[in-house]
Protein backbone atom coordinates (compact mmCIF):
# COMPACT_ATOMS: atom_id res chain seq x y z
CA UNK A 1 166.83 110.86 91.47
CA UNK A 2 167.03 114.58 92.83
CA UNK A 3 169.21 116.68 90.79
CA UNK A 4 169.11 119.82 92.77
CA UNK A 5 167.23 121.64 95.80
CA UNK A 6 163.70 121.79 93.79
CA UNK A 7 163.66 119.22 90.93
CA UNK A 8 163.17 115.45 90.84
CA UNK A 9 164.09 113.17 87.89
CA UNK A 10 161.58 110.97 87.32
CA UNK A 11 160.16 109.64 84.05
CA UNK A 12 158.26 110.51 80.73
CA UNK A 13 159.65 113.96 79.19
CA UNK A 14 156.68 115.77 78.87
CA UNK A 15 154.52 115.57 81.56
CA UNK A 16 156.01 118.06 84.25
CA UNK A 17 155.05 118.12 87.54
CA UNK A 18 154.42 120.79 90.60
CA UNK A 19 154.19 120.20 94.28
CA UNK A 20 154.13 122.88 97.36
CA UNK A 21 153.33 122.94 100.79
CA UNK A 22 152.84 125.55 102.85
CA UNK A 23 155.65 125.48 105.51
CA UNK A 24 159.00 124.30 105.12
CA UNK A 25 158.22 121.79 108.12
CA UNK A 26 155.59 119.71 105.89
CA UNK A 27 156.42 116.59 103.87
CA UNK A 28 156.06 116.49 100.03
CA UNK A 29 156.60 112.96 99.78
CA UNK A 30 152.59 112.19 99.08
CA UNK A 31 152.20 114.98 96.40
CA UNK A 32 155.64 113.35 95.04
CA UNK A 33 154.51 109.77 94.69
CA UNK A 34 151.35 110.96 93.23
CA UNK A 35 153.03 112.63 90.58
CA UNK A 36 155.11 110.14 89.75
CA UNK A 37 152.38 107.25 89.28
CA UNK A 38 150.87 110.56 87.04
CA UNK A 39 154.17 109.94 84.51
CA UNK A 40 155.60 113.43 85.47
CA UNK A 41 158.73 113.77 83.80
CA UNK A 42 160.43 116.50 85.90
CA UNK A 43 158.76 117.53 89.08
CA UNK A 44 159.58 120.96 90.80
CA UNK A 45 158.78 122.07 94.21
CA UNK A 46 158.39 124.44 96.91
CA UNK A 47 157.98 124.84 100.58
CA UNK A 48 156.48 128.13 101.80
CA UNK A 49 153.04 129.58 102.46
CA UNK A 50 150.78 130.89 99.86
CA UNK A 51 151.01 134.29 100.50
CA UNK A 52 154.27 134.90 99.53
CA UNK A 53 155.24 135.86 96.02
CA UNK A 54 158.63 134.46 95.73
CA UNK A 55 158.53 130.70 94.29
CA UNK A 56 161.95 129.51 93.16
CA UNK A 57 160.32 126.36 92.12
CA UNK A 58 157.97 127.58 90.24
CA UNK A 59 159.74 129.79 88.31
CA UNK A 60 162.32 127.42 87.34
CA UNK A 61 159.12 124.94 85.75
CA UNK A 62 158.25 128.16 83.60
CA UNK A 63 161.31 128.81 82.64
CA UNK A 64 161.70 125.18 81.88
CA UNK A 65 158.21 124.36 80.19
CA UNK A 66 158.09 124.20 76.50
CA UNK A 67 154.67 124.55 73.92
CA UNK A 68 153.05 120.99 74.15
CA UNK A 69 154.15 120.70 77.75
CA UNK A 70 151.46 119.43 80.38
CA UNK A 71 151.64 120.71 84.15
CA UNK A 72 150.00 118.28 86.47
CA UNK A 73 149.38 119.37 89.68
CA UNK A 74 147.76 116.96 92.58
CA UNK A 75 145.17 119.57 93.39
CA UNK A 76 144.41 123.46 92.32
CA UNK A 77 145.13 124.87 95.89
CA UNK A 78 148.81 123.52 95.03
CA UNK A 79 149.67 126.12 92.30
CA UNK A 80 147.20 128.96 93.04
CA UNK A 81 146.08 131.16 95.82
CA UNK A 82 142.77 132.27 94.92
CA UNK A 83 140.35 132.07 91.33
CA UNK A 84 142.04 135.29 90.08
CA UNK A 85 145.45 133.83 90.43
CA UNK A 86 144.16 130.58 88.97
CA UNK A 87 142.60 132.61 86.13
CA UNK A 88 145.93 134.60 85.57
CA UNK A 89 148.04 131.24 85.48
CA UNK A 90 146.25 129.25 83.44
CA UNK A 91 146.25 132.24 80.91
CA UNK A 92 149.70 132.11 80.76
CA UNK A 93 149.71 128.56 80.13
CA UNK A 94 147.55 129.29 77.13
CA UNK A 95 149.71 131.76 75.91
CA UNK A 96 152.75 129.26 76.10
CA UNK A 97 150.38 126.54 74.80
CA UNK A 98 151.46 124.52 77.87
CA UNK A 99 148.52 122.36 79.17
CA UNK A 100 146.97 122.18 82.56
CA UNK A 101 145.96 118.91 84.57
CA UNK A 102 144.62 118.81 88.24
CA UNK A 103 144.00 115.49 89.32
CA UNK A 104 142.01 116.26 92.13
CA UNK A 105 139.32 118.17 90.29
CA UNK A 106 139.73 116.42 87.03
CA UNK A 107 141.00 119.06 85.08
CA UNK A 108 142.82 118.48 81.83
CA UNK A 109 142.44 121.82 79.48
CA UNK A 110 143.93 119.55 76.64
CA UNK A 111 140.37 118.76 76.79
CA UNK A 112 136.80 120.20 75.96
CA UNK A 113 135.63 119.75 79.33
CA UNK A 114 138.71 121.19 81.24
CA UNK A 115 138.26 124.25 78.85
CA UNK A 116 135.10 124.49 79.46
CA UNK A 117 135.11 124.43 83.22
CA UNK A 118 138.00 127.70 83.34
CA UNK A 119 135.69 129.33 81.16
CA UNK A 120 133.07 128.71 83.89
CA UNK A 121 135.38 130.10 86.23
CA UNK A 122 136.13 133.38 84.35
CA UNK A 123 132.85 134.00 84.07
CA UNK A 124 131.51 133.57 87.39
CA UNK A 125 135.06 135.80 88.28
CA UNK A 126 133.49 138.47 85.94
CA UNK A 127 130.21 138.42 87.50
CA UNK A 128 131.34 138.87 91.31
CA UNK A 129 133.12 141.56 90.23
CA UNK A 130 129.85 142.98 88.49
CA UNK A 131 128.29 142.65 91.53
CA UNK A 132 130.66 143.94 93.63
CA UNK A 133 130.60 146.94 91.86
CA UNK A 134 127.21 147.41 91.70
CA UNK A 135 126.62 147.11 94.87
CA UNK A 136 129.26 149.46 95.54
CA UNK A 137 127.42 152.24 93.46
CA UNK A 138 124.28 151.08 95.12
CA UNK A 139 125.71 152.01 98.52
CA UNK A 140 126.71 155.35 97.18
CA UNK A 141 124.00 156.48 96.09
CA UNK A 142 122.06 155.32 99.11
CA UNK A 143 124.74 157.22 101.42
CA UNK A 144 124.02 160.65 99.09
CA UNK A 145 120.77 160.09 99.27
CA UNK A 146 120.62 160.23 102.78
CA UNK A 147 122.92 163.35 102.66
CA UNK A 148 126.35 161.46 103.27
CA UNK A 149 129.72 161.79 101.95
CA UNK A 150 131.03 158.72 100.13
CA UNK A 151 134.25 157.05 101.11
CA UNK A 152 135.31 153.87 102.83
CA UNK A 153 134.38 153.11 106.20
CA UNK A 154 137.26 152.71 108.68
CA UNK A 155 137.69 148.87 109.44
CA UNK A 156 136.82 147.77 112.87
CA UNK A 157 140.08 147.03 114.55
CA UNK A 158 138.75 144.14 116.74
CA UNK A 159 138.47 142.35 112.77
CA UNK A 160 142.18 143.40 111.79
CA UNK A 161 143.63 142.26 115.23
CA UNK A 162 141.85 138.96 114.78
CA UNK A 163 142.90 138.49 111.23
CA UNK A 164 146.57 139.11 112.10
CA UNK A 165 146.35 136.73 115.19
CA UNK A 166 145.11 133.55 112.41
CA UNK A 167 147.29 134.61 109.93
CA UNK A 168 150.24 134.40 112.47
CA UNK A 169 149.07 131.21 114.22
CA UNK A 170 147.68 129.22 111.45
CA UNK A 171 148.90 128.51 107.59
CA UNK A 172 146.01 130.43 105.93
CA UNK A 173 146.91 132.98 103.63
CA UNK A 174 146.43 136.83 104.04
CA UNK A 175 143.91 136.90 101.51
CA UNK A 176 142.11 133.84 103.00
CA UNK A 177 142.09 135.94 106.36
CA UNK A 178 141.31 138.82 105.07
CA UNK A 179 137.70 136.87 103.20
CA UNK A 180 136.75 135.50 106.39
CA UNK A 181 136.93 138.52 108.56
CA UNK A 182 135.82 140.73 105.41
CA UNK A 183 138.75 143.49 105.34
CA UNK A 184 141.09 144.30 102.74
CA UNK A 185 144.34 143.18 101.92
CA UNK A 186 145.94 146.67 101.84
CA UNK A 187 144.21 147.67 104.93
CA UNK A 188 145.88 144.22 106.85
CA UNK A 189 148.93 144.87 105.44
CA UNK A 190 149.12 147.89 106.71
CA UNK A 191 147.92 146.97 110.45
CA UNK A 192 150.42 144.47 110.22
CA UNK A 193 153.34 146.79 109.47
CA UNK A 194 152.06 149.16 112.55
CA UNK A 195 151.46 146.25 114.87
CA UNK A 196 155.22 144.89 114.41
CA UNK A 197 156.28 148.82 114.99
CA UNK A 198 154.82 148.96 117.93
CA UNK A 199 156.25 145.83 119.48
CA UNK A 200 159.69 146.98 118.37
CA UNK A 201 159.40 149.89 119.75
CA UNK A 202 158.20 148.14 123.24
């Protein structure tokens, strides 16, 4: 039975359940069966897109988890918006000795193996980061070497005005825009701000 605007009732106390979609239009009735064939005691939702910060659903499941707790999710994309988020999550499930399943991917970090794959994931985090930043200071020294001033370029417009035309069409996220045109988040933010200026202003 539902028992209020983001929780279902459903059986077995200590498996608890998660579910989103990304607009309020889609259905979470197969994410909702799933979980319930999964044993998930207590199963909150939420409907909105990734990219926004304000989950009332999930917040209520972490203020409702307790140590010994497992959080099954259908898939990863469900709970998480990118590997850093997924990193920073399952950290705090650690910390609150609450475990993790994914039934998609197989995950249980009650587990050796499900332990062993998030460590996979830090680390290969941790390197791209390396690597960002090294080729960062590559490109740096290259630009001094040829007598130039660092900084960051200025991001080709056609990019931003194409990232804010799929991210306003489509369900991706900002930052999933913002990795296929290659700009950064702050930078689209901040086009996006001026662009809805100017039309208010028209």
């Amino acid at each position: 039975m539902k028992d209020d605007d983001s929780t279902y009732q459903v059986s077995s106390p200590h498996r608890i359940g998660y579910a989103r979609v990304s607009t309020v239009g889609q259905n979470l009735d197969s994410q909702l069966d799933v979980l319930k064939q999964a044993g998930c005691g207590k199963i909150f939702t939420d409907k909105m897109t990734g990219s926004r910060m304000d989950r009332p659903g999930w917040d209520s499941l972490m203020i409702y988890a307790r140590p010994g707790d497992m959080l099954v999710v259908t898939e990863l994309s469900r709970m998480t918006r990118s590997l850093l988020n997924l990193l920073e999550t399952t950290k705090v499930l650690e910390e609150r000795k609450v475990d993790l399943v994914s039934l998609r991917e197989n995950i249980d970090t009650s587990t050796a193996t499900g332990c062993c794959f998030l460590s996979m994931m830090g680390a290969i985090h941790q390197m791209e980061r390396e690597l960002r930043a090294e080729r960062a200071a590559a490109g740096r020294a290259s630009a001094k070497a040829r007598g130039k001033s660092g900084g960051r370029p200025r991001t080709d417009a056609a990019k931003l005005e194409n990232a804010r035309v799929l991210y306003e069409k489509t369900e991706k996220t900002a930052a999933e825009v913002c990795d296929i045109f290659g700009v950064g988040r702050r930078t689209f933010f901040a086009y996006l701000a001026e662009q809805r200026n100017v039309n208010q202003a028209s």
